[in-house]
Protein backbone atom coordinates (compact mmCIF):
# COMPACT_ATOMS: atom_id res chain seq x y z
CA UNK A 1 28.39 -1.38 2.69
CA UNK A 2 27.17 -4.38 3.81
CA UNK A 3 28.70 -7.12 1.24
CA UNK A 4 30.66 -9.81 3.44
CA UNK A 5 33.78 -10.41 1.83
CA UNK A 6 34.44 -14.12 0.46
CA UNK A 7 37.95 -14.06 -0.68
CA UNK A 8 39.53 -16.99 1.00
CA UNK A 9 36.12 -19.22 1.10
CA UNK A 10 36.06 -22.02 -1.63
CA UNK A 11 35.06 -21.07 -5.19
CA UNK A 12 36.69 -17.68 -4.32
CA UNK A 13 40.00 -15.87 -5.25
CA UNK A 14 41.43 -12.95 -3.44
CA UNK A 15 41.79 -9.78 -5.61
CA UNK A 16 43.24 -6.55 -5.07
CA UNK A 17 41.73 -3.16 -6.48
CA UNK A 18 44.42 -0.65 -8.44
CA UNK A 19 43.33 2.71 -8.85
CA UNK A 20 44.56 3.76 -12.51
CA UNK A 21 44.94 7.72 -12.96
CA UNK A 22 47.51 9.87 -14.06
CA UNK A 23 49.58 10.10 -11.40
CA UNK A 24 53.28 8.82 -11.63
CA UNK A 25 53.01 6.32 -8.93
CA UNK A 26 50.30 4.12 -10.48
CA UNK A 27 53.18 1.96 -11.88
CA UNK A 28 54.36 1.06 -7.96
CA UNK A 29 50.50 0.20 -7.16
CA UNK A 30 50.44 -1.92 -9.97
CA UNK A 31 53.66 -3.79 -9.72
CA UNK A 32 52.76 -4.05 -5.93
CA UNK A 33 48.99 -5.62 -7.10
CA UNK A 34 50.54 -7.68 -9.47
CA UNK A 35 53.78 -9.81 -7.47
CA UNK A 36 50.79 -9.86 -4.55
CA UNK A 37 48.48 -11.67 -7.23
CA UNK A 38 51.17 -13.81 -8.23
CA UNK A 39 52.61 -14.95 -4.70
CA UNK A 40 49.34 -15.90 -3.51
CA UNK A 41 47.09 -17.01 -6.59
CA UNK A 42 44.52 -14.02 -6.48
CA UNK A 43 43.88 -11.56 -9.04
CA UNK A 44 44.11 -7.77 -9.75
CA UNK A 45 41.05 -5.44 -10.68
CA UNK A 46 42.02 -2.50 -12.13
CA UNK A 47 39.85 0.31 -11.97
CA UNK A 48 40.30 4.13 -13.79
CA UNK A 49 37.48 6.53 -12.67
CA UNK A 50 36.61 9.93 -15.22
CA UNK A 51 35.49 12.62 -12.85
CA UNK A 52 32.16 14.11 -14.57
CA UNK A 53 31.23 17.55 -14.01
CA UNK A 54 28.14 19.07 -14.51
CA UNK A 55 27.32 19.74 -18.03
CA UNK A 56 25.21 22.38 -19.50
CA UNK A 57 22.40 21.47 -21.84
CA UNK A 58 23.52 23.88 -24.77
CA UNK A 59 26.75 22.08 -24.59
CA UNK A 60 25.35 18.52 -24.69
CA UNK A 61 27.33 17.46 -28.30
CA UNK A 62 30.49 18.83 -26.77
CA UNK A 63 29.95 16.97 -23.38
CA UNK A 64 29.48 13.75 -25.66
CA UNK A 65 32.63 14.38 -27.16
CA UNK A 66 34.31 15.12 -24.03
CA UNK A 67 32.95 11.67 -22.73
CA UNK A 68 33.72 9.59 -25.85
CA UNK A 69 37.45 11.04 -25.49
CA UNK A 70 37.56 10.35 -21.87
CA UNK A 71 36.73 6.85 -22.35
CA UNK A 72 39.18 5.99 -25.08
CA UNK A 73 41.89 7.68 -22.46
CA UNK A 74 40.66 5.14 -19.95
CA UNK A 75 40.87 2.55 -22.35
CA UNK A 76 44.24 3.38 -23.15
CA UNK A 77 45.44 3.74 -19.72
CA UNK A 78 44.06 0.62 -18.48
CA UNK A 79 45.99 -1.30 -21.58
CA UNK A 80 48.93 -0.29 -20.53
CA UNK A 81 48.55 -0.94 -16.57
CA UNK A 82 47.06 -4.54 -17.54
CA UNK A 83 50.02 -4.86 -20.46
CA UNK A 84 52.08 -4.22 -17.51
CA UNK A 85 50.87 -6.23 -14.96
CA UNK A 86 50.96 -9.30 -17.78
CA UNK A 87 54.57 -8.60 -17.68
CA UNK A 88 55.34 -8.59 -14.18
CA UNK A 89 53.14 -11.48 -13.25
CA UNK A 90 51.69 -13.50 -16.41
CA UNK A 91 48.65 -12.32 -15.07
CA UNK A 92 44.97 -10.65 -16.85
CA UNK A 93 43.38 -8.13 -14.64
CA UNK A 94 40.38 -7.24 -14.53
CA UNK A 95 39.23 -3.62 -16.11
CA UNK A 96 36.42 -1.36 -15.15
CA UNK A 97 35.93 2.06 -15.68
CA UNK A 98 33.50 4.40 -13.89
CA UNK A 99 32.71 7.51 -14.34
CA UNK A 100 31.99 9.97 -10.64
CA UNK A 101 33.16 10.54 -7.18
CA UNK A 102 36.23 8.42 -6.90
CA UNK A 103 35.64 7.43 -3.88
CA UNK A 104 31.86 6.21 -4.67
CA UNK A 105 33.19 4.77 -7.53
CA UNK A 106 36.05 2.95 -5.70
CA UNK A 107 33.39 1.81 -3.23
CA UNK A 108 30.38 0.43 -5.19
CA UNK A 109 32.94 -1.63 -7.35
CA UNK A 110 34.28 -3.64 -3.81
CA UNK A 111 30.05 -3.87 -2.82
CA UNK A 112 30.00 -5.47 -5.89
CA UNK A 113 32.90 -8.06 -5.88
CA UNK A 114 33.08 -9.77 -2.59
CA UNK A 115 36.64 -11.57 -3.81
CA UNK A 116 38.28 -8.24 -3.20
CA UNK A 117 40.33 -8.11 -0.57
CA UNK A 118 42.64 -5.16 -0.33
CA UNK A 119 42.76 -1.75 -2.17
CA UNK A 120 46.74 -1.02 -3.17
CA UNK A 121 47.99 2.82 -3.72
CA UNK A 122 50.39 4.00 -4.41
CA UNK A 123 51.71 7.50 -2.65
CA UNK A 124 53.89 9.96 -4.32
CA UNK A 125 57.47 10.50 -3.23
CA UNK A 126 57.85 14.32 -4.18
CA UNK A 127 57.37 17.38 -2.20
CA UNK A 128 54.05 18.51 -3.90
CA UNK A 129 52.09 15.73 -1.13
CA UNK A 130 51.27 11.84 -1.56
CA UNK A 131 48.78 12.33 -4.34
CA UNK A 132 44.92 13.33 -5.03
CA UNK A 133 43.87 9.83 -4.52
CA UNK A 134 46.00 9.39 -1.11
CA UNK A 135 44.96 12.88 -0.02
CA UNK A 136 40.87 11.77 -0.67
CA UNK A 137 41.43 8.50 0.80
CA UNK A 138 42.70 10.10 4.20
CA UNK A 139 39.78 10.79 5.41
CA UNK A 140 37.42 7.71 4.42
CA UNK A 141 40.17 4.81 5.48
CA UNK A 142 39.44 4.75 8.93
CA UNK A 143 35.85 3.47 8.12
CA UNK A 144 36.60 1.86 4.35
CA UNK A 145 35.52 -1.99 4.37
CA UNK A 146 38.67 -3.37 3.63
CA UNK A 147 42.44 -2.75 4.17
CA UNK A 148 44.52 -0.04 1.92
CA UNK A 149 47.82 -0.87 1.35
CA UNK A 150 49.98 2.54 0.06
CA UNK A 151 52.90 1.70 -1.49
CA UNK A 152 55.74 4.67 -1.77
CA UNK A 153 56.34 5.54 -5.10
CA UNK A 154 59.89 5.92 -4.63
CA UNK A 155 60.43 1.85 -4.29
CA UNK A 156 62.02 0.07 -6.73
CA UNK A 157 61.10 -3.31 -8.44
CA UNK A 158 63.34 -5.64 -5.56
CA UNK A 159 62.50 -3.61 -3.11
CA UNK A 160 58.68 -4.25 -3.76
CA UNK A 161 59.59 -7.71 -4.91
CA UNK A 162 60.95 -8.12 -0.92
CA UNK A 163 58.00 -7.39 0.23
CA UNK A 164 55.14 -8.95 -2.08
């Protein structure tokens, strides 16, 4: 990765990345993203990333249709993060989906936007371990380009308002 990072020069805006997924937690990453954006005038990017797996040729119409669903599930999901983000903070995110490796995925989108500053988690409260992305994330953050902030999904809204 070699994209300096521009946030704070003039013409720029600081932005944080949100990973969208399934989880439970995404809500705290986004409320997190969101006050952050508001507080200091930045902006959110919201990202949901479809895992592809390898698809058999004889299967290619099925694969299509697994696809086609799989975006209008992202679609969906990333409505209702940016829906709620809008609420929190009177803010419009911005949306991407990609489809691969998470972690590619997560990287090539901050290569490509040198505004973004910070990539917020969220981590899962519950005995069953922080969460996929978390878990994933352990062992690239000592070398990612920018700073993760993991929020625990067990906060409530004034306790993340305190802190954002």
């Amino acid at each position: 990765m070699t994209t300096q990072r521009r946030s704070y020069e003039t013409g720029h805006k600081p932005k944080c990345l949100v990973i969208v997924d399934d989880t439970a937690e995404w809500d705290r990453a986004v409320y997190y993203a969101s006050r952050w954006a508001m507080r200091v005038g930045g902006g959110v990017v919201m990202l949901r990333i479809i895992e592809t797996e390898d698809q058999n040729q004889q299967w290619l119409g099925v694969a299509d249709i697994m696809r086609a669903e799989a975006q209008e599930a992202a679609n969906a999901a990333l409505d209702r993060a940016s829906g709620r983000a809008n609420g929190i903070a009177a803010i419009t995110p911005e949306r991407a989906i990609r489809e691969g490796d998470p972690t590619e995925q997560m990287l090539d989108v901050i290569d490509k936007d040198a505004d973004i500053a910070m990539l917020v988690l969220a981590a899962n409260p519950g005995p069953e371990g922080p969460g996929p992305l978390i878990t994933l994330m352990a062992n690239a953050v000592g070398t990612f380009p920018i700073p993760v902030i993991i929020v625990p999904g067990d906060l409530s809204d004034a306790e993340i308002d305190a802190l954002s």
